[in-house]
N, C-alpha and C. Protein backbone atom coordinates (compact mmCIF):
# COMPACT_ATOMS: atom_id res chain seq x y z
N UNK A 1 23.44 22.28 125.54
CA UNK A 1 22.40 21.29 125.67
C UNK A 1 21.05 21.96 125.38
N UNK A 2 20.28 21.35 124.64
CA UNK A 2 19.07 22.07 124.31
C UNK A 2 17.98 21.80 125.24
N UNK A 3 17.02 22.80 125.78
CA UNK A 3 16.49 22.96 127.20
C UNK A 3 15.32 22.14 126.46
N UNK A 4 14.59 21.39 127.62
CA UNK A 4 13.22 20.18 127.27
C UNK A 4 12.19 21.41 127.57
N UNK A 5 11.16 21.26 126.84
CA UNK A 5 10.04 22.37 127.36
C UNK A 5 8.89 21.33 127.04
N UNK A 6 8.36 21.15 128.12
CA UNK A 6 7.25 20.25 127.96
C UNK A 6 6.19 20.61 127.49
N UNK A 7 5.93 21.92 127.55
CA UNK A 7 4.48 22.39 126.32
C UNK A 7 4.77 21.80 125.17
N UNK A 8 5.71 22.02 124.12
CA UNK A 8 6.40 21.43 123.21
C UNK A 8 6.34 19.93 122.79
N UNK A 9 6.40 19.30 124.39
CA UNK A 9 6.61 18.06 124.07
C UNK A 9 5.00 17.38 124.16
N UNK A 10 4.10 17.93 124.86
CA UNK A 10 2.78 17.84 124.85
C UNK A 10 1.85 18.04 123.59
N UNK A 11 2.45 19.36 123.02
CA UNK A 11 1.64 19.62 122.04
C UNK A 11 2.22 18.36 120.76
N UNK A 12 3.81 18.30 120.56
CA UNK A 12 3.84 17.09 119.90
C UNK A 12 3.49 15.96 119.76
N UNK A 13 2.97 14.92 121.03
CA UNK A 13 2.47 14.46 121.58
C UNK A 13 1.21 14.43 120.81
N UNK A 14 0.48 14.91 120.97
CA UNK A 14 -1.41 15.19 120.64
C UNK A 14 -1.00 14.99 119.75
N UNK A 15 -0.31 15.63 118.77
CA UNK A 15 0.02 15.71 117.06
C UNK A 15 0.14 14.64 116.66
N UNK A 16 1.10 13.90 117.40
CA UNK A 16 1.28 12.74 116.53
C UNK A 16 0.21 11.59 116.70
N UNK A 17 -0.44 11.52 117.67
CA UNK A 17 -1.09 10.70 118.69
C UNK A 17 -2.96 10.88 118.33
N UNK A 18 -3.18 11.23 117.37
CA UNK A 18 -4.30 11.63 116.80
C UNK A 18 -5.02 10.28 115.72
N UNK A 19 -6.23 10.16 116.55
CA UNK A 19 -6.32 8.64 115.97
C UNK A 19 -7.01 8.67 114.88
N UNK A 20 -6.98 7.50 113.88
CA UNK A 20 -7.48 7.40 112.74
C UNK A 20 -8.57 7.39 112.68
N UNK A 21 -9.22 7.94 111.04
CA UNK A 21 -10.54 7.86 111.18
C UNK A 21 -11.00 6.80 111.30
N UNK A 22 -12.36 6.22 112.03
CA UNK A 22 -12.99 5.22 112.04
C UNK A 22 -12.76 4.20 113.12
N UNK A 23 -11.27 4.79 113.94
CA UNK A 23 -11.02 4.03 115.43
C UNK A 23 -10.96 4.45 116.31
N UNK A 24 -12.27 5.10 116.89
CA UNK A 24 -12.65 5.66 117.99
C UNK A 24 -12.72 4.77 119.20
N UNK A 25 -13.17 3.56 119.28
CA UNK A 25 -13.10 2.88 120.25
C UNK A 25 -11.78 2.03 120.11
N UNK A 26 -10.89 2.31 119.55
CA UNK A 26 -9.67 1.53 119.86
C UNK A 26 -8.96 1.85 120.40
N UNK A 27 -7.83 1.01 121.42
CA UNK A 27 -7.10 1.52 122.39
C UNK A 27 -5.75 2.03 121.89
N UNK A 28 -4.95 2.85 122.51
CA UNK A 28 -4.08 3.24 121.69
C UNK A 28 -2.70 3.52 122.81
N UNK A 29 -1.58 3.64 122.31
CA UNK A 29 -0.22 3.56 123.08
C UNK A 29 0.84 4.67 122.17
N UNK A 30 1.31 5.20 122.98
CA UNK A 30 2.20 5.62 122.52
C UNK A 30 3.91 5.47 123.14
N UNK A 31 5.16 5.52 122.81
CA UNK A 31 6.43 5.60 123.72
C UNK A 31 6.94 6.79 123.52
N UNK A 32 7.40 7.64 124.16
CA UNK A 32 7.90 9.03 124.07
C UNK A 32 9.42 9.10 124.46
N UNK A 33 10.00 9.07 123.64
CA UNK A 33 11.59 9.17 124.18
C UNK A 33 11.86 10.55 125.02
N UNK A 34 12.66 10.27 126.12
CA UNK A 34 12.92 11.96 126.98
C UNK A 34 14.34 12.17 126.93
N UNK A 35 14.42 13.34 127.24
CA UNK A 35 16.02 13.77 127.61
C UNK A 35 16.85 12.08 128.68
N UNK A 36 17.87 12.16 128.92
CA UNK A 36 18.22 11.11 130.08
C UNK A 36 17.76 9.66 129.61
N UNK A 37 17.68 9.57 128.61
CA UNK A 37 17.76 7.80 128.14
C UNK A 37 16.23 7.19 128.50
N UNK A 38 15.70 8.34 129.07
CA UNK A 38 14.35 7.54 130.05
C UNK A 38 13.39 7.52 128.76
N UNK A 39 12.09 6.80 128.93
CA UNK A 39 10.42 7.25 128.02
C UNK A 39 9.57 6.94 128.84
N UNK A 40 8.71 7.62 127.84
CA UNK A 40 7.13 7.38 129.02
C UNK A 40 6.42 6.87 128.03
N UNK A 41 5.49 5.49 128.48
CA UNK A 41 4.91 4.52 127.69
C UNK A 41 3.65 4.58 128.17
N UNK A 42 2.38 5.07 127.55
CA UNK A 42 1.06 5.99 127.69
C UNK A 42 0.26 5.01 126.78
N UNK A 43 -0.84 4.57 127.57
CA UNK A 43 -2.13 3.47 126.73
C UNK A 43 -3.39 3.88 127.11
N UNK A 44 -4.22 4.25 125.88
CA UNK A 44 -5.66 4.92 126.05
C UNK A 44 -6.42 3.56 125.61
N UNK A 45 -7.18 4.02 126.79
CA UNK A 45 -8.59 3.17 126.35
C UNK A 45 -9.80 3.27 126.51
N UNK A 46 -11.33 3.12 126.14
CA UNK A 46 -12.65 3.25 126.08
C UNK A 46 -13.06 3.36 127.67
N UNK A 47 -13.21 4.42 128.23
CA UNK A 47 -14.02 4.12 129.70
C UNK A 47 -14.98 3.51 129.86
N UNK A 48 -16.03 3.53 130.77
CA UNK A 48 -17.10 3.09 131.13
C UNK A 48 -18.29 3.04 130.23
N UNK A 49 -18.18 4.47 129.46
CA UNK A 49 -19.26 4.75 129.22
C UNK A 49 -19.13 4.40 127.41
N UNK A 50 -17.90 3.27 126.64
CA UNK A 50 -17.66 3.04 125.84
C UNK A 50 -17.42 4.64 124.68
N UNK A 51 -17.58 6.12 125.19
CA UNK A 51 -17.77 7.01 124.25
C UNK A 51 -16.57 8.10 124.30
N UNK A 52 -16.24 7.61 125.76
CA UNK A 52 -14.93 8.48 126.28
C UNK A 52 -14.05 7.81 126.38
N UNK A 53 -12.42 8.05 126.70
CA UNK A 53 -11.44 7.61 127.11
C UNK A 53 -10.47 8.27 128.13
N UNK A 54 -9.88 7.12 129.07
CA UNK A 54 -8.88 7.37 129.97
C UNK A 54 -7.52 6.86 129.25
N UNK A 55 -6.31 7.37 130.39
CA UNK A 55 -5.61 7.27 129.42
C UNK A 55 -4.00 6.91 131.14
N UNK A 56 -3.34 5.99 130.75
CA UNK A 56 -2.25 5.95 131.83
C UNK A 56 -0.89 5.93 131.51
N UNK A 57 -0.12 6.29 132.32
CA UNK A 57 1.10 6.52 131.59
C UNK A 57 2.54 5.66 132.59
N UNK A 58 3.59 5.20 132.39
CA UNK A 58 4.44 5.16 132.93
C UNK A 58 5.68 5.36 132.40
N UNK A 59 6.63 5.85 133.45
CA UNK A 59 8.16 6.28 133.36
C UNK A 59 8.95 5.12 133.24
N UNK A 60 9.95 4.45 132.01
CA UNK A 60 10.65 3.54 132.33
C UNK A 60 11.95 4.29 131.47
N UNK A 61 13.17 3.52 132.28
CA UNK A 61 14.09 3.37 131.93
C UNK A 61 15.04 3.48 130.42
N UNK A 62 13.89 2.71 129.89
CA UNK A 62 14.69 2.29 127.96
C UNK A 62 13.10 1.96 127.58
N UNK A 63 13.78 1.65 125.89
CA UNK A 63 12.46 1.49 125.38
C UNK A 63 12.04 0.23 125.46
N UNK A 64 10.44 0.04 125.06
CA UNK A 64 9.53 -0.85 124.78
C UNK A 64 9.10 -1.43 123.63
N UNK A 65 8.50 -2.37 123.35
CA UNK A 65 8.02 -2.50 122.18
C UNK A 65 6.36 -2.32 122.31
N UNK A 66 5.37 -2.18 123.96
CA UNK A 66 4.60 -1.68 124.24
C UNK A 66 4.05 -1.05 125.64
N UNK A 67 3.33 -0.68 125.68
CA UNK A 67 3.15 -0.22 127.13
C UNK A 67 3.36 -1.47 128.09
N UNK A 68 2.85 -2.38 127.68
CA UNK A 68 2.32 -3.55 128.72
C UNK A 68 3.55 -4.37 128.50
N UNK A 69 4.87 -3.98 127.66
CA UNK A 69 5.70 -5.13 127.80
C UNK A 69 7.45 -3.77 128.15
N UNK A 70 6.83 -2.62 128.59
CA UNK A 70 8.02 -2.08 128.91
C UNK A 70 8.07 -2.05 130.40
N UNK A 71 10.00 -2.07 130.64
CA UNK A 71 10.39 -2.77 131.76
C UNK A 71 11.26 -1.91 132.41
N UNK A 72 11.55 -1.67 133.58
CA UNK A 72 12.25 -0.66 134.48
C UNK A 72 11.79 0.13 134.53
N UNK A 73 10.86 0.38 134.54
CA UNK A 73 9.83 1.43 134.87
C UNK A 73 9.54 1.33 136.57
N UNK A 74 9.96 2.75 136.69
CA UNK A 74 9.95 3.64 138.49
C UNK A 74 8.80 4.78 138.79
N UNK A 75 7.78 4.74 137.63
CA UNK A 75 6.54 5.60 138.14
C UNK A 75 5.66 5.32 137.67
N UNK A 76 4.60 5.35 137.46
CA UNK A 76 2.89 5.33 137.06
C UNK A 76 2.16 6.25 137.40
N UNK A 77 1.67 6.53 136.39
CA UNK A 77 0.49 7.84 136.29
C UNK A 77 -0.82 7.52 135.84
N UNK A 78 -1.75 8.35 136.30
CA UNK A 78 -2.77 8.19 135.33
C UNK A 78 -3.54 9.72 135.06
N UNK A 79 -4.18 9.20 134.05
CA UNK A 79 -4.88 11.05 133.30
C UNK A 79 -6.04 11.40 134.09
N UNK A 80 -5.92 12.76 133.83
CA UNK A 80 -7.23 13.06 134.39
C UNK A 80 -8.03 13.52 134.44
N UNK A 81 -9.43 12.09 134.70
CA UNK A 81 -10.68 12.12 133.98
C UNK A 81 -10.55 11.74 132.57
N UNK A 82 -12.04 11.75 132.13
CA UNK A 82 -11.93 11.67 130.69
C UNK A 82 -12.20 12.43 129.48
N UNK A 83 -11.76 11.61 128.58
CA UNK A 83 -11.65 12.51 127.32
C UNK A 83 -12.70 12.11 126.38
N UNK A 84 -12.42 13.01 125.05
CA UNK A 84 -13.16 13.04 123.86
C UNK A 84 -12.68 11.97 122.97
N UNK A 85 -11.61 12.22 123.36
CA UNK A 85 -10.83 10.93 122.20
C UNK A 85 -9.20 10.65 122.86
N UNK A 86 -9.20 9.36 121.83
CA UNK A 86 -8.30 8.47 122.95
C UNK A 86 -6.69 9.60 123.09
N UNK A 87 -6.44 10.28 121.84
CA UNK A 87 -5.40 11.33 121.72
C UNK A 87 -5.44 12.39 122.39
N UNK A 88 -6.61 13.13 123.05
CA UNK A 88 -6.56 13.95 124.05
C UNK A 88 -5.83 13.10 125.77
N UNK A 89 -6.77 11.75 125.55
CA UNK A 89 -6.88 11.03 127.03
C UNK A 89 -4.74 10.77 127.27
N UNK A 90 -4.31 10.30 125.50
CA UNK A 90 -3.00 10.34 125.97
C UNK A 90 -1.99 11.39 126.28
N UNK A 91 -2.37 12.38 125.50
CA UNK A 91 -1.73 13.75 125.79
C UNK A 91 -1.63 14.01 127.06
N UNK A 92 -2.82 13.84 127.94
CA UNK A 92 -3.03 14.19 129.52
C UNK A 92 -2.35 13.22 130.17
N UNK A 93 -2.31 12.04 130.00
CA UNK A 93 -1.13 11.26 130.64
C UNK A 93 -0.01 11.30 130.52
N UNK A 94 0.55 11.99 129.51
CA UNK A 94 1.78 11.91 129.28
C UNK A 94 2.23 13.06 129.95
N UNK A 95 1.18 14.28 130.08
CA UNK A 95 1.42 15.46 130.70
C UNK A 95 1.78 15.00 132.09
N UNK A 96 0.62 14.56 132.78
CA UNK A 96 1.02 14.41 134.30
C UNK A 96 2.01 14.21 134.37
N UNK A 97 2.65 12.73 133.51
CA UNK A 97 4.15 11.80 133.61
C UNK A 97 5.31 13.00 133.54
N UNK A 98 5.41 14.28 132.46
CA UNK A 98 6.43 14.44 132.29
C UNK A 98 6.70 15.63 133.55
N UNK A 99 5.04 16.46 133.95
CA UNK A 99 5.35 17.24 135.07
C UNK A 99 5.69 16.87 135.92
N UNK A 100 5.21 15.62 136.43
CA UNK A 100 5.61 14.82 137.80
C UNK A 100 6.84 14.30 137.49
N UNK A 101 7.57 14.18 136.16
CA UNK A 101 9.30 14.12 136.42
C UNK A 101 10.13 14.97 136.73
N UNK A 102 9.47 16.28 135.64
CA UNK A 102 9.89 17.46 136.15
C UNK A 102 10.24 17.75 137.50
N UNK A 103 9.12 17.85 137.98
CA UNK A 103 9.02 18.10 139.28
C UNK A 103 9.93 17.56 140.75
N UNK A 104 10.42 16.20 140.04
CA UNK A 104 11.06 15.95 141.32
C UNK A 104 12.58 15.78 140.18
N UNK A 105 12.55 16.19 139.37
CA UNK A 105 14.39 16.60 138.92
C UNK A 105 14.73 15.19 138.10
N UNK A 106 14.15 14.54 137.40
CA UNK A 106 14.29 13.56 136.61
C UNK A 106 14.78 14.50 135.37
N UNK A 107 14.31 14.92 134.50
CA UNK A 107 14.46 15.94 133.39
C UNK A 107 15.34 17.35 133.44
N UNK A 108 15.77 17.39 134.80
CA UNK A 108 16.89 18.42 135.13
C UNK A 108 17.42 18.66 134.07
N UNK A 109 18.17 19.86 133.50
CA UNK A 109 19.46 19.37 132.42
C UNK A 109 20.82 19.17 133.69
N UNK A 110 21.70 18.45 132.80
CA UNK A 110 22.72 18.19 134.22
C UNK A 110 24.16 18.98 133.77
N UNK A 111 24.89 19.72 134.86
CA UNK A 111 26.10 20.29 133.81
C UNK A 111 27.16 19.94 133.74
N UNK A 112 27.90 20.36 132.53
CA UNK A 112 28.68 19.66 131.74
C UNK A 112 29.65 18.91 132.59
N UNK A 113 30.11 18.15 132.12
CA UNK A 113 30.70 17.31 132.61
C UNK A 113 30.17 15.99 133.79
N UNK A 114 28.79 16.43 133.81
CA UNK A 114 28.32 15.28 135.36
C UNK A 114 28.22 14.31 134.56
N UNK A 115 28.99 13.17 135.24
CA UNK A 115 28.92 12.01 134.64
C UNK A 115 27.18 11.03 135.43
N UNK A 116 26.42 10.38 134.37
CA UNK A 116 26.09 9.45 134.83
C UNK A 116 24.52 10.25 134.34
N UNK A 117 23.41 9.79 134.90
CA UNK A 117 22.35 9.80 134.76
C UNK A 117 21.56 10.82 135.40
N UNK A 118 20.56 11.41 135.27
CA UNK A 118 19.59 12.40 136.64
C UNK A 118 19.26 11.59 137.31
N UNK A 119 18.39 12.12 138.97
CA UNK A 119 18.40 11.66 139.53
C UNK A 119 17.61 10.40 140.04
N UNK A 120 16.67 9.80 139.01
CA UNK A 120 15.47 8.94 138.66
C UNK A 120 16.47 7.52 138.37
N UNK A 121 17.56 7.75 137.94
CA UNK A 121 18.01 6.26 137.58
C UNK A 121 18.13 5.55 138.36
């Protein structure tokens, strides 16, 4: 089984998640497929000060077709503080999301033979 390394999945993340020229104030989403069938569905948008962005993330189940319409979702995050641009603000949400799965054994690898899901399902 090939081990998840979330630097990896962060820095991919930013990479892909890098917004076009000329849409700085637009809000932006991304879905991140994870190990365990799960994704994390991450939406940046213009803070307060219209020049920065925040950015929030949640853990669901299966995929979405957007942040705001994905379903079975068992966590919520949000980034922190703000950013330069809306692709930094999602990178940082997606970070919290995947450490805070980490962290409580969602992203485990599981061994061979365990049937069924980690422990988040």
């Amino acid at each position: 089984m090939k081990r998840f390394s979330f630097t990896l999945a962060v820095r991919r993340a930013a990479r892909l998640l890098r917004p076009p020229a000329g849409a700085r104030l637009a809000p932006q989403e991304s879905l991140v497929p994870l190990p365990g069938g799960y994704f994390v569905a991450a939406y940046a948008a213009p803070a307060r000060d219209r020049r920065r962005f925040v950015a929030y993330a949640k853990a669901c189940r299966g995929p979405a077709a957007s942040y705001w319409q994905a379903t079975g979702c068992f966590a919520k995050f949000a980034g922190e503080g703000e950013h330069e641009s809306a692709a930094g603000a999602l990178a940082d949400a997606m970070g919290v999301a995947l450490m805070s799965l980490m962290n409580v054994g969602c992203l485990a690898p599981q061994p061979a033979g365990h049937p069924g899901r980690p422990p988040c399902s």
